[in-house]
Protein backbone atom coordinates (compact mmCIF):
# COMPACT_ATOMS: atom_id res chain seq x y z
CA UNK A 1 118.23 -153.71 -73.94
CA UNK A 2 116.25 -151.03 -71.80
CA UNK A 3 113.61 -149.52 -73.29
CA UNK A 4 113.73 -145.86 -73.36
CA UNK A 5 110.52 -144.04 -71.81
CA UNK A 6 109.36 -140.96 -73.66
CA UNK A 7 108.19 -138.14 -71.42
CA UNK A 8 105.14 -136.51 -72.82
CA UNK A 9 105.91 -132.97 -73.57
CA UNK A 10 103.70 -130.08 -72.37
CA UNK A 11 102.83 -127.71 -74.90
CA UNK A 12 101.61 -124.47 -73.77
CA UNK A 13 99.16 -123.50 -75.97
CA UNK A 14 99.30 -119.22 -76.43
CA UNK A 15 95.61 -117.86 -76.73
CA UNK A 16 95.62 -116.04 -79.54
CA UNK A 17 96.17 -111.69 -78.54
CA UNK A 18 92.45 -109.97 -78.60
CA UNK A 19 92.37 -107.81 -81.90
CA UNK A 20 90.30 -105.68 -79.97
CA UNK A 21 90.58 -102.55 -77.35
CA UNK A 22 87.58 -103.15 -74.89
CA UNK A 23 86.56 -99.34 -75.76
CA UNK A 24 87.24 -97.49 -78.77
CA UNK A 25 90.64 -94.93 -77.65
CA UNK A 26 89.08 -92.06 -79.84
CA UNK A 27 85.41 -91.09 -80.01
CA UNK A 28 83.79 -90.65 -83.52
CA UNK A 29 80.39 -89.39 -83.61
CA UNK A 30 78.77 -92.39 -85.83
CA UNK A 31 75.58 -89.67 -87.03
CA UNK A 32 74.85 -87.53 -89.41
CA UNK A 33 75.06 -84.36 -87.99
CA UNK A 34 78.92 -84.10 -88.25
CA UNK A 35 78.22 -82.63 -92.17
CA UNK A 36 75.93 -80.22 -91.09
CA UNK A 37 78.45 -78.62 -88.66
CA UNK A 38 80.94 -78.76 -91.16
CA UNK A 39 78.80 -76.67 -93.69
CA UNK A 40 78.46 -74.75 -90.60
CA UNK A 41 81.83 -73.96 -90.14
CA UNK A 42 82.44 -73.45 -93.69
CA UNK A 43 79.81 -70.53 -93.56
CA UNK A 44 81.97 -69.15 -90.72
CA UNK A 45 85.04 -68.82 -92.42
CA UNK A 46 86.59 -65.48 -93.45
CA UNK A 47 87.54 -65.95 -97.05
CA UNK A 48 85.62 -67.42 -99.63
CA UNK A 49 87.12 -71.07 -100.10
CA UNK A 50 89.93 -73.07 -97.80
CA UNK A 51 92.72 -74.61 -100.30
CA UNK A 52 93.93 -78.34 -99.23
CA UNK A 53 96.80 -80.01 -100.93
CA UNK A 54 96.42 -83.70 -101.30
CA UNK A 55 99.84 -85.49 -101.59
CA UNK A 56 101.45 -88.78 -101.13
CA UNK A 57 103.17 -91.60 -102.39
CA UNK A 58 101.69 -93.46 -105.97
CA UNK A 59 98.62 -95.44 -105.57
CA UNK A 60 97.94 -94.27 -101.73
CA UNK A 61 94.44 -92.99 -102.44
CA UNK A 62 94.34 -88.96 -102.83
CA UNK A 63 92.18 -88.99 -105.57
CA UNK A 64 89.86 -91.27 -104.08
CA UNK A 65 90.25 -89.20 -100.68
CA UNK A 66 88.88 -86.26 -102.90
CA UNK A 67 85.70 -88.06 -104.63
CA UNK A 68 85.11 -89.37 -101.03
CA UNK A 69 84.63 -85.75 -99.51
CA UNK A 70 82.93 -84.93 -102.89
CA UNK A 71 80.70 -87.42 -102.85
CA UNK A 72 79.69 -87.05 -98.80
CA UNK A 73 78.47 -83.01 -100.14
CA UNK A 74 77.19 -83.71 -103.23
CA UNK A 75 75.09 -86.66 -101.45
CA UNK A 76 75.96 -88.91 -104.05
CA UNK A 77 79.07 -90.97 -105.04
CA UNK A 78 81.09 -88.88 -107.98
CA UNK A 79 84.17 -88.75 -108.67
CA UNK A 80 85.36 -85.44 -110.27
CA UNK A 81 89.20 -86.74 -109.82
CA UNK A 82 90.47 -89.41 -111.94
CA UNK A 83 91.31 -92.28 -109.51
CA UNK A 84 92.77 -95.48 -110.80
CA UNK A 85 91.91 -98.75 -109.52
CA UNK A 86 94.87 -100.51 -110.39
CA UNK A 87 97.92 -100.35 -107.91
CA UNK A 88 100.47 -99.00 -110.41
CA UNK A 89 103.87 -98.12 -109.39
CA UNK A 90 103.46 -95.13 -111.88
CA UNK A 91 101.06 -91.90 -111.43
CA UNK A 92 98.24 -91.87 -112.64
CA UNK A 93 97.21 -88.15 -111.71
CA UNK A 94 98.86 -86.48 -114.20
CA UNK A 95 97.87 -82.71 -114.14
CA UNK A 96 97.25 -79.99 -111.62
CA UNK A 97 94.04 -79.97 -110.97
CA UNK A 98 91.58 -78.17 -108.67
CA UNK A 99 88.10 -79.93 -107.78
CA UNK A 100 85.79 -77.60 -105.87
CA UNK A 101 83.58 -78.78 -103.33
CA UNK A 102 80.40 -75.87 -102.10
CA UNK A 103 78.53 -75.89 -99.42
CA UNK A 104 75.67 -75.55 -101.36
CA UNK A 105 73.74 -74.94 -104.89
CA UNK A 106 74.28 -71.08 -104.83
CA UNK A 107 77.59 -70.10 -106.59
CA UNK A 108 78.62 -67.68 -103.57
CA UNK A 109 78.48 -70.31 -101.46
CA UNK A 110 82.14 -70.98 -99.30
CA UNK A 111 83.78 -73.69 -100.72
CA UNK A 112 86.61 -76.29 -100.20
CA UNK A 113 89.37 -76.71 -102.82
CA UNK A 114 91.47 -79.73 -103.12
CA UNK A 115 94.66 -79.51 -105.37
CA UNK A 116 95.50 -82.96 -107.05
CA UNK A 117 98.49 -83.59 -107.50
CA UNK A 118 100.76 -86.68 -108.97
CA UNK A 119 101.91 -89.17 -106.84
CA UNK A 120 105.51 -89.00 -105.32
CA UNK A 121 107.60 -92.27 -106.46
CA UNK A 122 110.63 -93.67 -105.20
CA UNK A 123 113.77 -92.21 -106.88
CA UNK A 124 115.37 -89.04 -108.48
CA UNK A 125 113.10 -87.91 -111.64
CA UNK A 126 110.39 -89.71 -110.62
CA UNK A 127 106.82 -88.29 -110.06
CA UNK A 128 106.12 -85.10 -108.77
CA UNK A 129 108.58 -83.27 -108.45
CA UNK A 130 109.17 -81.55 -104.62
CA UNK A 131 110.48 -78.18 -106.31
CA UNK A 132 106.49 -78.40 -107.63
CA UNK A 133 104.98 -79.19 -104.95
CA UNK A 134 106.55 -76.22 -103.01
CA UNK A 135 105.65 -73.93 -105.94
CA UNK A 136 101.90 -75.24 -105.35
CA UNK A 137 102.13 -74.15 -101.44
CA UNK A 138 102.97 -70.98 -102.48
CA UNK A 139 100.40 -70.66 -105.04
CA UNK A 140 101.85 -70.10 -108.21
CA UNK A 141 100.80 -72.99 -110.07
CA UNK A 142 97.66 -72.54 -112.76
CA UNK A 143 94.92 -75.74 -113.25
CA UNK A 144 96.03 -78.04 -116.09
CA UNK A 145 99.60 -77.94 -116.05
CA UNK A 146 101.07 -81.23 -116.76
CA UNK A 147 103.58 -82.30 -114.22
CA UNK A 148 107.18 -83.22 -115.88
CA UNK A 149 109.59 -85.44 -113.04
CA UNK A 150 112.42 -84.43 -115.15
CA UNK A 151 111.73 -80.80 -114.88
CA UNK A 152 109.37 -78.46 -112.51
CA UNK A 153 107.43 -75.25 -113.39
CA UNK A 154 109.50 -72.82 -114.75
CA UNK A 155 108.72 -69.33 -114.30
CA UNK A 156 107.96 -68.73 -118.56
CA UNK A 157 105.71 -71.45 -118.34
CA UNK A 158 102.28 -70.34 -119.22
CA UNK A 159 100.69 -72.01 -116.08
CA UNK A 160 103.33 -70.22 -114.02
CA UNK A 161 101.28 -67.69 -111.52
CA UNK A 162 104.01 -64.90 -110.96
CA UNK A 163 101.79 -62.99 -108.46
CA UNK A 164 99.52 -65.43 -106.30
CA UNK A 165 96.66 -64.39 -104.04
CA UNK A 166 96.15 -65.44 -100.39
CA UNK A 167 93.52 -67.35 -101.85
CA UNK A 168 95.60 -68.72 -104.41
CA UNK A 169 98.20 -69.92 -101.63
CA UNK A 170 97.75 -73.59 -99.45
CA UNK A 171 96.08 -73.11 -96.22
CA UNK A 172 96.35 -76.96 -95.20
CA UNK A 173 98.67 -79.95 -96.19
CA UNK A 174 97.44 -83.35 -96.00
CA UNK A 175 99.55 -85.94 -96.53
CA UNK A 176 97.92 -89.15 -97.56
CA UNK A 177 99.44 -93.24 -97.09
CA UNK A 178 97.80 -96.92 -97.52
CA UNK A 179 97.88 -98.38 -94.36
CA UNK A 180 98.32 -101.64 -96.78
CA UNK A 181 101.97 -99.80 -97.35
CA UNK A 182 102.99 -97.46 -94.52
CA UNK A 183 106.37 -98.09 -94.78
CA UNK A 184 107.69 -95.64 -97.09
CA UNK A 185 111.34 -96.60 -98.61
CA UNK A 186 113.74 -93.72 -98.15
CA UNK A 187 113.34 -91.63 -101.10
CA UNK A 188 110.20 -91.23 -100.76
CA UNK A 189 110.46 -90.33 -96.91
CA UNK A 190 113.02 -87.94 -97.79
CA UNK A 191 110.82 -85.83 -100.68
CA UNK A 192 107.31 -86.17 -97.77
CA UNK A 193 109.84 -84.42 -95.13
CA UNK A 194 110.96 -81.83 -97.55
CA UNK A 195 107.70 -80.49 -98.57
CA UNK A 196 106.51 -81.05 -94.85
CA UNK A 197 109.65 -78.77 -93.61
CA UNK A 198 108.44 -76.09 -96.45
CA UNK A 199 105.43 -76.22 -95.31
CA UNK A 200 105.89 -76.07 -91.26
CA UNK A 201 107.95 -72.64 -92.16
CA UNK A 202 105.31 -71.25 -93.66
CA UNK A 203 103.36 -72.51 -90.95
CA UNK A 204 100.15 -74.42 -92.97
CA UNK A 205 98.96 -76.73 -90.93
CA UNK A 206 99.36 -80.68 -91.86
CA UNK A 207 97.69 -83.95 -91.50
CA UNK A 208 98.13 -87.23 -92.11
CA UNK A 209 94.68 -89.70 -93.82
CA UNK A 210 95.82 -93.44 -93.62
CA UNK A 211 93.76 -94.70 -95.74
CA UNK A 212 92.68 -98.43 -96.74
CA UNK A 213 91.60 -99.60 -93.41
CA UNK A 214 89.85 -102.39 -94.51
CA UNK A 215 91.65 -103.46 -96.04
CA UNK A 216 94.46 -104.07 -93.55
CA UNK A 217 92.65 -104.64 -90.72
CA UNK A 218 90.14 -107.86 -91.11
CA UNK A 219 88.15 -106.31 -87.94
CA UNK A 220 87.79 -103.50 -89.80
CA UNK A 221 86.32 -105.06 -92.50
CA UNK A 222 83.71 -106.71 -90.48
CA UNK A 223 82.64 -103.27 -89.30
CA UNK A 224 84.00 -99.93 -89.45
CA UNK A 225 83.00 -98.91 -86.20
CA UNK A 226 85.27 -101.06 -84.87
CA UNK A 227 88.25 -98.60 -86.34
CA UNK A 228 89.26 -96.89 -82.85
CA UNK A 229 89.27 -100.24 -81.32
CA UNK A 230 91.15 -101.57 -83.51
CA UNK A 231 94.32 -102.43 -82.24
CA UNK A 232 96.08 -102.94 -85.62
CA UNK A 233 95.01 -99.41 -87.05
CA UNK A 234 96.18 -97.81 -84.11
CA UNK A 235 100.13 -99.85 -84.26
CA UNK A 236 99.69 -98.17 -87.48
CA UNK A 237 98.63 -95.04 -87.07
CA UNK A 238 101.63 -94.97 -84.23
CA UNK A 239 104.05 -96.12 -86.36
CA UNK A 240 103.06 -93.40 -89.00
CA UNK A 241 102.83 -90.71 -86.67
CA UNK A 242 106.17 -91.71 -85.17
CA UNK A 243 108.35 -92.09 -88.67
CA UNK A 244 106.74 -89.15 -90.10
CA UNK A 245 107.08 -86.66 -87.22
CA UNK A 246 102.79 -85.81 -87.94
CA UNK A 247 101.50 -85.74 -84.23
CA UNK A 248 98.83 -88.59 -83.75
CA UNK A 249 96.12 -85.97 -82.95
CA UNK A 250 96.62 -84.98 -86.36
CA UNK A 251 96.26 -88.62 -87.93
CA UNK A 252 93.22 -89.81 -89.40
CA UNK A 253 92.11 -93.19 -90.52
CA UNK A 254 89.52 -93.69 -93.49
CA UNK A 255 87.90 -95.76 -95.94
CA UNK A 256 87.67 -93.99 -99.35
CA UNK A 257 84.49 -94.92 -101.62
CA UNK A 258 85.86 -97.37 -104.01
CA UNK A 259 83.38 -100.40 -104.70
CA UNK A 260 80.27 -98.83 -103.73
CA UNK A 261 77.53 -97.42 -105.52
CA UNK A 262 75.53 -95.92 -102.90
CA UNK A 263 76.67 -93.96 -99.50
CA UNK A 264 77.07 -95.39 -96.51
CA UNK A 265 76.88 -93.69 -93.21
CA UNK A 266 80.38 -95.53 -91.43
CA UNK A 267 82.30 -94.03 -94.33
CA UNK A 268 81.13 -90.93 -94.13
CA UNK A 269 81.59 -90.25 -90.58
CA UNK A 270 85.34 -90.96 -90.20
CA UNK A 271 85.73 -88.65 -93.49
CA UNK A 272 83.83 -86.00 -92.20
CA UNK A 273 85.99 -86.58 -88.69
CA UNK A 274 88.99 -85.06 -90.55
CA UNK A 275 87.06 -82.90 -92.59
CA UNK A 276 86.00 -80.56 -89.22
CA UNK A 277 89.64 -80.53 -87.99
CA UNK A 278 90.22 -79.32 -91.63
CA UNK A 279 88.49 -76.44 -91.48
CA UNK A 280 89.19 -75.49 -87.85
CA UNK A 281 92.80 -75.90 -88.55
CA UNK A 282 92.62 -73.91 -91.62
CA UNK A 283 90.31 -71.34 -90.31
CA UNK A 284 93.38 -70.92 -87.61
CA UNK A 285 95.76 -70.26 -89.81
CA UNK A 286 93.89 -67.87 -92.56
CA UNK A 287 92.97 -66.16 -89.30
CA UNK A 288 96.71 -65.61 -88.26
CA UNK A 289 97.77 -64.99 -91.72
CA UNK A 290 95.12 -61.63 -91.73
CA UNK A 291 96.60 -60.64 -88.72
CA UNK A 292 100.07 -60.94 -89.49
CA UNK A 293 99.50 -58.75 -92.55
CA UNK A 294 97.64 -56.07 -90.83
CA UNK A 295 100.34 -55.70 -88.36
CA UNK A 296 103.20 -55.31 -91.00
């Protein structure tokens, strides 16, 4: 009987893919003079406040995206919009609700205005509503109404605005997403490129904030600086800007304050990254808007 000979296999051992661009693909200016042009540009701006709608699917982070920029101006962490720490499937934002955020102390002072809003949720009749959300666009939705899936504002409602300002109107759209979860199921997708098409005919400029970057991204996590290197964050960010149709220019990733008591200068730079195209964007389009008007 012949013994059989084994061969000895080779196994070729794959090194493991770098997580890592060798040079960040985006500059971010990691100082803290990024808040002072933004107060700066705030000063600038032809109206009294800039109105940004803060929307997205349940549990994504909005209202923690709002205490964020809230707590970068106030210099302090606050959190003026109820944020939820658990990942619930249902909304926990359930109002309208407007948090203003000043340049400074004095009450004339330009402000920003974020508009809270409840989450959108998968399926008909559930969360926000996108006849609502289009009725917010346009303005004519009053602080403190309480959102009903089943049925939007109706125009006897007593937080119904019949005759909304300029200033009462959206002047940017920013559409927030866990990077945890960036794959939105269909309904959801559906209702995000609804209010986006509303909102591109009016022409308000939009932007995507992918937020949670820590904690999908374990380079990330080790230091937030690493973000633009990052070549998980950026897949994402891709894949985001590609299934959504928001160009990648106009794509943000952040860390919202959650855990921490105290500021930290990381966080607050990539915030105050969107924060500036914000404004400029915004500026833009109040800008136009005058214009339009006078030549009517």
């Amino acid at each position: 009987m012949k013994k059989i000979k084994h061969k000895h296999l080779k196994i070729n051992k794959k090194t493991p893919a770098e997580p890592l661009f060798p040079e960040p693909w985006r500059n971010v200016p990691w100082g803290k003079e990024d808040l002072q042009e933004v107060k700066k540009q705030l000063n600038e701006m032809k109206i009294p406040h800039l109105r940004v709608l803060v929307y997205g699917p349940v549990g994504s982070g909005k209202s923690s995206f709002i205490n964020s920029v809230s707590s970068i101006f106030r210099n302090r962490i606050c959190s003026p919009a109820l944020a939820n720490a658990n990942n619930d499937e249902n909304s926990f934002t359930k109002k309208y609700k407007t948090i203003r955020i000043q340049v400074d102390n004095s009450e004339n002072s330009p402000s920003l205005l974020f508009n809270d809003i409840m989450g959108l949720e998968d399926g008909t009749k559930r969360g926000v509503s996108v006849e609502d959300v289009k009725l917010v666009l346009e303005g004519h939705m009053k602080d403190d109404y309480k959102f009903n899936p089943v049925s939007p504002l109706s125009t006897d409602d007593p937080h119904y605005n019949p005759t909304p300002s300029e200033e009462d109107k959206v002047h940017v759209l920013v559409w927030v997403c866990s990077a945890n979860s960036a794959e939105s199921n269909d309904s959801v997708a559906k209702k995000m490129r609804d209010i986006r098409e509303t909102a591109s005919d009016k022409g308000i400029p939009q932007f995507a904030v992918l937020t949670k970057i820590d904690e999908a991204c374990a380079e990330t996590e080790k230091d937030l600086k690493n973000v633009y290197r990052s070549k998980c964050v950026k897949e994402k960010m891709t894949h985001f800007s590609s299934t959504f149709g928001i160009p990648l220019n106009c794509t943000f990733p952040v860390k919202n304050y959650s855990d921490e008591i105290e500021l930290e200068n990381d966080v607050d730079c990539l915030i105050l990254s969107i924060l500036k195209k914000i404004i400029h964007f915004g500026s833009d389009f109040i800008s136009d808007t005058v214009q339009e008007q006078k030549t009517e």
